[in-house]
Protein backbone atom coordinates (compact mmCIF):
# COMPACT_ATOMS: atom_id res chain seq x y z
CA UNK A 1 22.56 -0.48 -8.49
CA UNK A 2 19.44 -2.24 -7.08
CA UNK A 3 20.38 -5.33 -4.76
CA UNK A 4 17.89 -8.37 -3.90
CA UNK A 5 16.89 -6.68 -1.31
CA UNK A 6 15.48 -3.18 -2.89
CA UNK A 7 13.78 -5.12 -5.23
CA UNK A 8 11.78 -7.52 -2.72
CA UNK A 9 11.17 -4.32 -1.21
CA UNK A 10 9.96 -3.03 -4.51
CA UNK A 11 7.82 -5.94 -5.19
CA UNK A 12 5.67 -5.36 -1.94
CA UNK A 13 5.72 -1.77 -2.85
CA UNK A 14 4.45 -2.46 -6.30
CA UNK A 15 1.93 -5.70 -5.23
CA UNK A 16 0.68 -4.36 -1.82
CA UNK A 17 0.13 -0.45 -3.14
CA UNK A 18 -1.32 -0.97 -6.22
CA UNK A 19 2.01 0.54 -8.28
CA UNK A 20 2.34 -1.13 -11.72
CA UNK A 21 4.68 0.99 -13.01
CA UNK A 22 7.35 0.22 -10.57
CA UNK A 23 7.35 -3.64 -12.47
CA UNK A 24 10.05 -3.14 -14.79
CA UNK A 25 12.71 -1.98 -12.28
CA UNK A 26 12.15 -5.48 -10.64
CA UNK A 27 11.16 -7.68 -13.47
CA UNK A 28 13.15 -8.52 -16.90
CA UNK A 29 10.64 -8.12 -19.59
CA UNK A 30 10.84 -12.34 -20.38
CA UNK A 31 10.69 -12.94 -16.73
CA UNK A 32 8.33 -16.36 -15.68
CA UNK A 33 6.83 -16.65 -12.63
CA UNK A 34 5.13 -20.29 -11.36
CA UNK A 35 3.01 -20.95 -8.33
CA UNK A 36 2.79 -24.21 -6.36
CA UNK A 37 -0.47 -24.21 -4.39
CA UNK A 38 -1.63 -26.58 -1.72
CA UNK A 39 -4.77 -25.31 -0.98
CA UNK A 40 -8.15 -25.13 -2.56
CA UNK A 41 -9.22 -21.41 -1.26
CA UNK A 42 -7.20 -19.40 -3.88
CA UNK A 43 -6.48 -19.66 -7.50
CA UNK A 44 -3.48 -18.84 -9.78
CA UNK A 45 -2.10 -19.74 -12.83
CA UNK A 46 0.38 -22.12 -12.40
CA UNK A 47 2.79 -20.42 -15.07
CA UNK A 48 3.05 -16.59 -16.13
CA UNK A 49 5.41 -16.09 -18.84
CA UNK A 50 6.43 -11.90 -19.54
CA UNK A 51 6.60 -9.40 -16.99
CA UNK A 52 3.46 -7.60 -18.46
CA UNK A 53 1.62 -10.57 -17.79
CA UNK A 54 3.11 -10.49 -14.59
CA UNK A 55 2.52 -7.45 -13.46
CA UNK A 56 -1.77 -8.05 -14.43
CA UNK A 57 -1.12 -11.23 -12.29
CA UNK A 58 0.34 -10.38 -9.12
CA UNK A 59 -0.61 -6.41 -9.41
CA UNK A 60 -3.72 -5.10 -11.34
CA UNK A 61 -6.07 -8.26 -10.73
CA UNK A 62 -4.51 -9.15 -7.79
CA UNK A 63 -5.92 -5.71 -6.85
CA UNK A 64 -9.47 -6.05 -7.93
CA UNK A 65 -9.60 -8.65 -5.52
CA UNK A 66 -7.87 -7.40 -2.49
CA UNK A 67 -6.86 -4.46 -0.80
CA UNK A 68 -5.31 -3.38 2.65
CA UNK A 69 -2.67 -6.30 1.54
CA UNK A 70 0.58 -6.24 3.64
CA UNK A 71 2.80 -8.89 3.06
CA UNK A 72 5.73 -9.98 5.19
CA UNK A 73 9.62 -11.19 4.14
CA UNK A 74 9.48 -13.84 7.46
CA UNK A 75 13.08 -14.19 7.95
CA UNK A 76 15.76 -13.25 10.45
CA UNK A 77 17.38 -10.54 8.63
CA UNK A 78 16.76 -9.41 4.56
CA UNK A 79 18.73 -11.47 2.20
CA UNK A 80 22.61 -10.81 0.85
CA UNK A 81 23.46 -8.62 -1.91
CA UNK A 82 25.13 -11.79 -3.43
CA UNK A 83 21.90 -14.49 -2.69
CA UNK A 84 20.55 -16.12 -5.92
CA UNK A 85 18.23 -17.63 -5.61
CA UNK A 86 16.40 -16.09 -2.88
CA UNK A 87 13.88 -18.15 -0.84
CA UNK A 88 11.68 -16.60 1.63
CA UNK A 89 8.98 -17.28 3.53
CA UNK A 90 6.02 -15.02 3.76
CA UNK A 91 2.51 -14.65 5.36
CA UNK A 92 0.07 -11.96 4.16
CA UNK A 93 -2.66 -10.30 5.57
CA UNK A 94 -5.49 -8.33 3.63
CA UNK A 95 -9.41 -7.43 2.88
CA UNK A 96 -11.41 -9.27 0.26
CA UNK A 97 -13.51 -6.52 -0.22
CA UNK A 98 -16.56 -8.25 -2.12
CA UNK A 99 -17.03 -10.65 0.54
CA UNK A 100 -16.03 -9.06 3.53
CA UNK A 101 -13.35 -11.05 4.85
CA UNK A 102 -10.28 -10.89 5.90
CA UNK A 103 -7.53 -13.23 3.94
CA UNK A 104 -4.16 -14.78 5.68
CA UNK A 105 -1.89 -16.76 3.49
CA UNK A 106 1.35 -18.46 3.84
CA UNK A 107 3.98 -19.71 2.03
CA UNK A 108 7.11 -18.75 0.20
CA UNK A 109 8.89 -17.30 -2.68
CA UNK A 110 11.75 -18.10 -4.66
CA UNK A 111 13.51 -15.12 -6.61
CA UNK A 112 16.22 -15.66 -9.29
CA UNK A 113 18.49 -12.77 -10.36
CA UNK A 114 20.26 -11.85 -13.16
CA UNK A 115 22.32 -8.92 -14.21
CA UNK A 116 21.26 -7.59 -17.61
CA UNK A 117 22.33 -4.58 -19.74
CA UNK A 118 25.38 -3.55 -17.37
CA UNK A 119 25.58 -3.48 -13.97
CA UNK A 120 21.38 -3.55 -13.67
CA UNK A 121 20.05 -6.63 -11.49
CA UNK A 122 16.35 -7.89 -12.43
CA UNK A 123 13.81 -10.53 -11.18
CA UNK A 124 14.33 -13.54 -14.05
CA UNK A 125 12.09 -16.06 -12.53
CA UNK A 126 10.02 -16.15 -9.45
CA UNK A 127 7.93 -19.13 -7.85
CA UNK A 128 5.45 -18.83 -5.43
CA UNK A 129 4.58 -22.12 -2.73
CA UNK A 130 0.98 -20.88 -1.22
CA UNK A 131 1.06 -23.71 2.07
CA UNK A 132 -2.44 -21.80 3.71
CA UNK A 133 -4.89 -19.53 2.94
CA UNK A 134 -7.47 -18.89 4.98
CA UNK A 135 -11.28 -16.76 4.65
CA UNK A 136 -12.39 -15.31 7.85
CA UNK A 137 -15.81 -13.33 8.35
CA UNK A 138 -14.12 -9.62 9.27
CA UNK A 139 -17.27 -7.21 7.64
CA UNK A 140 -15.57 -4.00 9.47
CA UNK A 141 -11.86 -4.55 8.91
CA UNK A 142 -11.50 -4.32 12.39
CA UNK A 143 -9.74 -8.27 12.79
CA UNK A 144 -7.50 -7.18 9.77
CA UNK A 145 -6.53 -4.23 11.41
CA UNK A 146 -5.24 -5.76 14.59
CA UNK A 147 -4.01 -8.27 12.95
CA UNK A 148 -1.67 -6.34 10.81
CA UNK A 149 -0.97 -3.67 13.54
CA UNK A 150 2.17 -5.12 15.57
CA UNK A 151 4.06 -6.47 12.89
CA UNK A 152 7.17 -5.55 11.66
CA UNK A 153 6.77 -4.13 7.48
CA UNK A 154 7.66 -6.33 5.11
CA UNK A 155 10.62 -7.70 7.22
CA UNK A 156 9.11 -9.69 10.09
CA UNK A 157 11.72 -11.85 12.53
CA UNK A 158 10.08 -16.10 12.99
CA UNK A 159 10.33 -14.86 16.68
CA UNK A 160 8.14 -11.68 16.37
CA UNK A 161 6.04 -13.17 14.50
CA UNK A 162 5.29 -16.25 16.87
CA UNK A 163 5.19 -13.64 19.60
CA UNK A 164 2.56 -11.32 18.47
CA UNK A 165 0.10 -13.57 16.92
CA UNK A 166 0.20 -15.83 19.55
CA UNK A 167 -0.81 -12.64 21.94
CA UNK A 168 -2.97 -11.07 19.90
CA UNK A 169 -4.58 -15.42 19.38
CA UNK A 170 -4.74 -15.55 23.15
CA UNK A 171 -6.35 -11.76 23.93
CA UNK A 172 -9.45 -12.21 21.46
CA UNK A 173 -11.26 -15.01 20.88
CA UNK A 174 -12.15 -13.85 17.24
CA UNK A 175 -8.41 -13.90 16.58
CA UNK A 176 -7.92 -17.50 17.76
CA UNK A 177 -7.10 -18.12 13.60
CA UNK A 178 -3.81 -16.70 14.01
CA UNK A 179 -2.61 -19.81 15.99
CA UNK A 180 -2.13 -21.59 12.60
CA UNK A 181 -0.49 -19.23 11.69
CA UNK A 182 2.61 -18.90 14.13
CA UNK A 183 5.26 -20.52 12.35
CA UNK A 184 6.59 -19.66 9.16
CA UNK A 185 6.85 -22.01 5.74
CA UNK A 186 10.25 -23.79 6.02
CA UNK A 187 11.48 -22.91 2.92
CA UNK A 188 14.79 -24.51 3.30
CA UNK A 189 13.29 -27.78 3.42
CA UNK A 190 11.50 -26.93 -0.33
């Protein structure tokens, strides 16, 4: 029986690798998904109703945007096999191909489960709280790359986080960026 946490791990599976058809493991098929954004640099809908609309949203135009996407569960350790609702924090790191740049976000999500047809957990409803997102010139990948490089996938520790942005902010001056980007979303406070 999937837990919460295979099916986070699913989602960034599914989102980050291009891999629609792993959806409907995570998602019930009248599953809604909302977004709270507090920045002017990306655009969602605010409301998704159907896991086939869904999975176009956050996976098949999500890809035809961006690519070499990682994102990251910040959090000390991956949620209980009891939590409902989840809320995590996340920051994500990838290429906006058509423009050359590389793309940090963060924010966090809020996952509600419910067991349907037996013992078989699914994704009901999902928010998403996008805090930052920021455009930065990177035409050769090369700031994604080292960006992405020393951090823990998709379960990254507050601490390791802080740690390895803040050295990687303080090494390169074309990294600087990543200083606003040390601390996570407090959730909790949400």
């Amino acid at each position: 029986m999937p837990t919460p946490r295979v099916l986070l791990e699913r989602y960034v599976e599914a989102k980050d690798l291009t891999r629609p058809q792993l959806m409907p493991d995570i998602y019930a098929s009248d599953a809604i998904l909302t977004f709270s954004i507090a920045t002017d640099s990306i655009d969602f809908p605010r409301r998704v109703a159907g896991r086939d609309a869904i999975t176009r949203t956050l996976v098949v135009d999500f890809a035809a945007r961006f690519s070499r996407c990682k994102t990251f569960y910040v959090c000390e350790s991956p949620p209980q096999e009891t939590a409902n609702p989840v809320v995590l924090p996340w920051l994500v790191l990838m290429r906006e191909g058509a423009l050359d740049q590389l793309r940090i976000g963060k924010g966090y999500y809020r996952w509600t489960f419910e067991t349907r047809g037996g013992d078989a957990i699914q994704v009901t409803a999902m928010h998403i709280h996008i805090a930052a997102m920021e455009a930065i010139a990177d035409a050769d990948g090369r700031l994604l790359a080292a960006a992405q490089a020393p951090l823990t996938y998709p379960w990254l520790a507050p601490a390791i986080m802080r740690a390895k942005l803040g050295e990687l902010a303080k090494a390169d001056p074309a990294l600087v960026f990543l200083r606003g980007f040390l601390s996570p979303v407090d959730a909790v406070a949400r």
